[in-house]
C-alpha atoms as a PDB file:
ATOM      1  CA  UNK A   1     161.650 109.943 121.215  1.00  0.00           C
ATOM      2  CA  UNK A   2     161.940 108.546 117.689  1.00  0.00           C
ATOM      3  CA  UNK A   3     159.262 106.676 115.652  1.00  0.00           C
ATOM      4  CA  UNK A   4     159.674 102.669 116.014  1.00  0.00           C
ATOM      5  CA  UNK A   5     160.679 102.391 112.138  1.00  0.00           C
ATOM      6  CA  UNK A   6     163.823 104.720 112.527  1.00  0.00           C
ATOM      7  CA  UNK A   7     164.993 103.093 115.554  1.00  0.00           C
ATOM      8  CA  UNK A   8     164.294  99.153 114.498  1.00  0.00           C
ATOM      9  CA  UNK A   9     163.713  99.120 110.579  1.00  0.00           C
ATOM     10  CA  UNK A  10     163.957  95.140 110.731  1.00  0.00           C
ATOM     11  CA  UNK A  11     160.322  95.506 113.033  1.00  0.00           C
ATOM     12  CA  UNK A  12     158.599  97.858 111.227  1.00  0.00           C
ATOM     13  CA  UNK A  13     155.964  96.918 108.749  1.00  0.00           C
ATOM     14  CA  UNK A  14     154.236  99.057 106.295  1.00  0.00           C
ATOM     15  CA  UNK A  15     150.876  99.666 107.112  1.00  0.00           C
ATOM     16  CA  UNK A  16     147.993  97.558 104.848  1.00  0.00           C
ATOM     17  CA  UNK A  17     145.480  98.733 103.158  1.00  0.00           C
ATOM     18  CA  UNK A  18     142.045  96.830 101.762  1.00  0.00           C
ATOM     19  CA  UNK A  19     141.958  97.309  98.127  1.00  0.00           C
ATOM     20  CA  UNK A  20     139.352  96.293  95.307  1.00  0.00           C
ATOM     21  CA  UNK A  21     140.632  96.200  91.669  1.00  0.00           C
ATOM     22  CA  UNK A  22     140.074  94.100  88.700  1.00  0.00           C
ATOM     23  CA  UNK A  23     142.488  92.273  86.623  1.00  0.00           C
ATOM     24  CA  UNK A  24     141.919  89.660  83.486  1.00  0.00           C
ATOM     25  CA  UNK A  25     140.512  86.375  84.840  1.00  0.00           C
ATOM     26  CA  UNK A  26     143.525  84.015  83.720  1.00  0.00           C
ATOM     27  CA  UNK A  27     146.305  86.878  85.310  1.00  0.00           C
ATOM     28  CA  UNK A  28     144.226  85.999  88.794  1.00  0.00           C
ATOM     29  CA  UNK A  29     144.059  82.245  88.177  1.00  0.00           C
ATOM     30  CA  UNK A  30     147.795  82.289  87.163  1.00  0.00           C
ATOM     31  CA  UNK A  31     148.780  83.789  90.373  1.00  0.00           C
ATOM     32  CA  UNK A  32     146.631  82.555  93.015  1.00  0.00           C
ATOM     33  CA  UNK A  33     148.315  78.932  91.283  1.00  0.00           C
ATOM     34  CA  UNK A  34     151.458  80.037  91.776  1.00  0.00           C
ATOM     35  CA  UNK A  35     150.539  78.814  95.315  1.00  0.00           C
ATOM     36  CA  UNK A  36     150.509  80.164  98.785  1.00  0.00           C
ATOM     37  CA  UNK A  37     151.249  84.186  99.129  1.00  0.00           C
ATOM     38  CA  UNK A  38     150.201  84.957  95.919  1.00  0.00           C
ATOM     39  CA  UNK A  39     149.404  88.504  97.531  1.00  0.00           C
ATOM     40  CA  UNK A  40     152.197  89.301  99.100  1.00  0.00           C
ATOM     41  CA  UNK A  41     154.145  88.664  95.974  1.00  0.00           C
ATOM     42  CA  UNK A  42     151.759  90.865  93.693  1.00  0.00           C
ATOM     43  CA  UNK A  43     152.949  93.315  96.385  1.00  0.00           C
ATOM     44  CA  UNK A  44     155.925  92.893  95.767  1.00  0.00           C
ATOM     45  CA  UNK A  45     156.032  93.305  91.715  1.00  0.00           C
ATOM     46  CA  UNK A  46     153.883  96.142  92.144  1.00  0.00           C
ATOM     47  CA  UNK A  47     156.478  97.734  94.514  1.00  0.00           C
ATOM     48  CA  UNK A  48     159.209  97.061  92.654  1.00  0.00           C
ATOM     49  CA  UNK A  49     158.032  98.215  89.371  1.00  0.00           C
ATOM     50  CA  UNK A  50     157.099 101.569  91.194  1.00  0.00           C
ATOM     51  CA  UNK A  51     161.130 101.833  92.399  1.00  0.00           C
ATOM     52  CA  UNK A  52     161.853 101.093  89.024  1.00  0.00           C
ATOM     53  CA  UNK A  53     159.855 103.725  87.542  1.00  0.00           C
ATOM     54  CA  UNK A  54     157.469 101.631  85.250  1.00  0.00           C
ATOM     55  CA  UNK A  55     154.361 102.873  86.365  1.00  0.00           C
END
């Protein structure tokens, strides 16, 4: 039997993980303006700087 996330890739999602860090004051107030799913799109530009090798 294969894992769910070889066999379906569309209904697999990465597991989440609580996380504390601390950025500048105005870099959180810029993006939790930028409206709803601010998070997910931090994710997202963390991610794909990582692929992109500028960490």
């Amino acid at each position: 039997m294969r894992p769910s996330h070889l066999v379906n890739k569309a209904m697999w999602k990465p597991q989440k993980k609580v996380l504390s860090i601390r950025v500048d004051a105005d870099l959180l107030e810029a993006l939790k303006a930028s409206g709803k799913g601010w998070q997910t799109r931090l994710n997202n530009w963390i991610r794909n700087g990582i692929n992109s090798h500028y960490f």
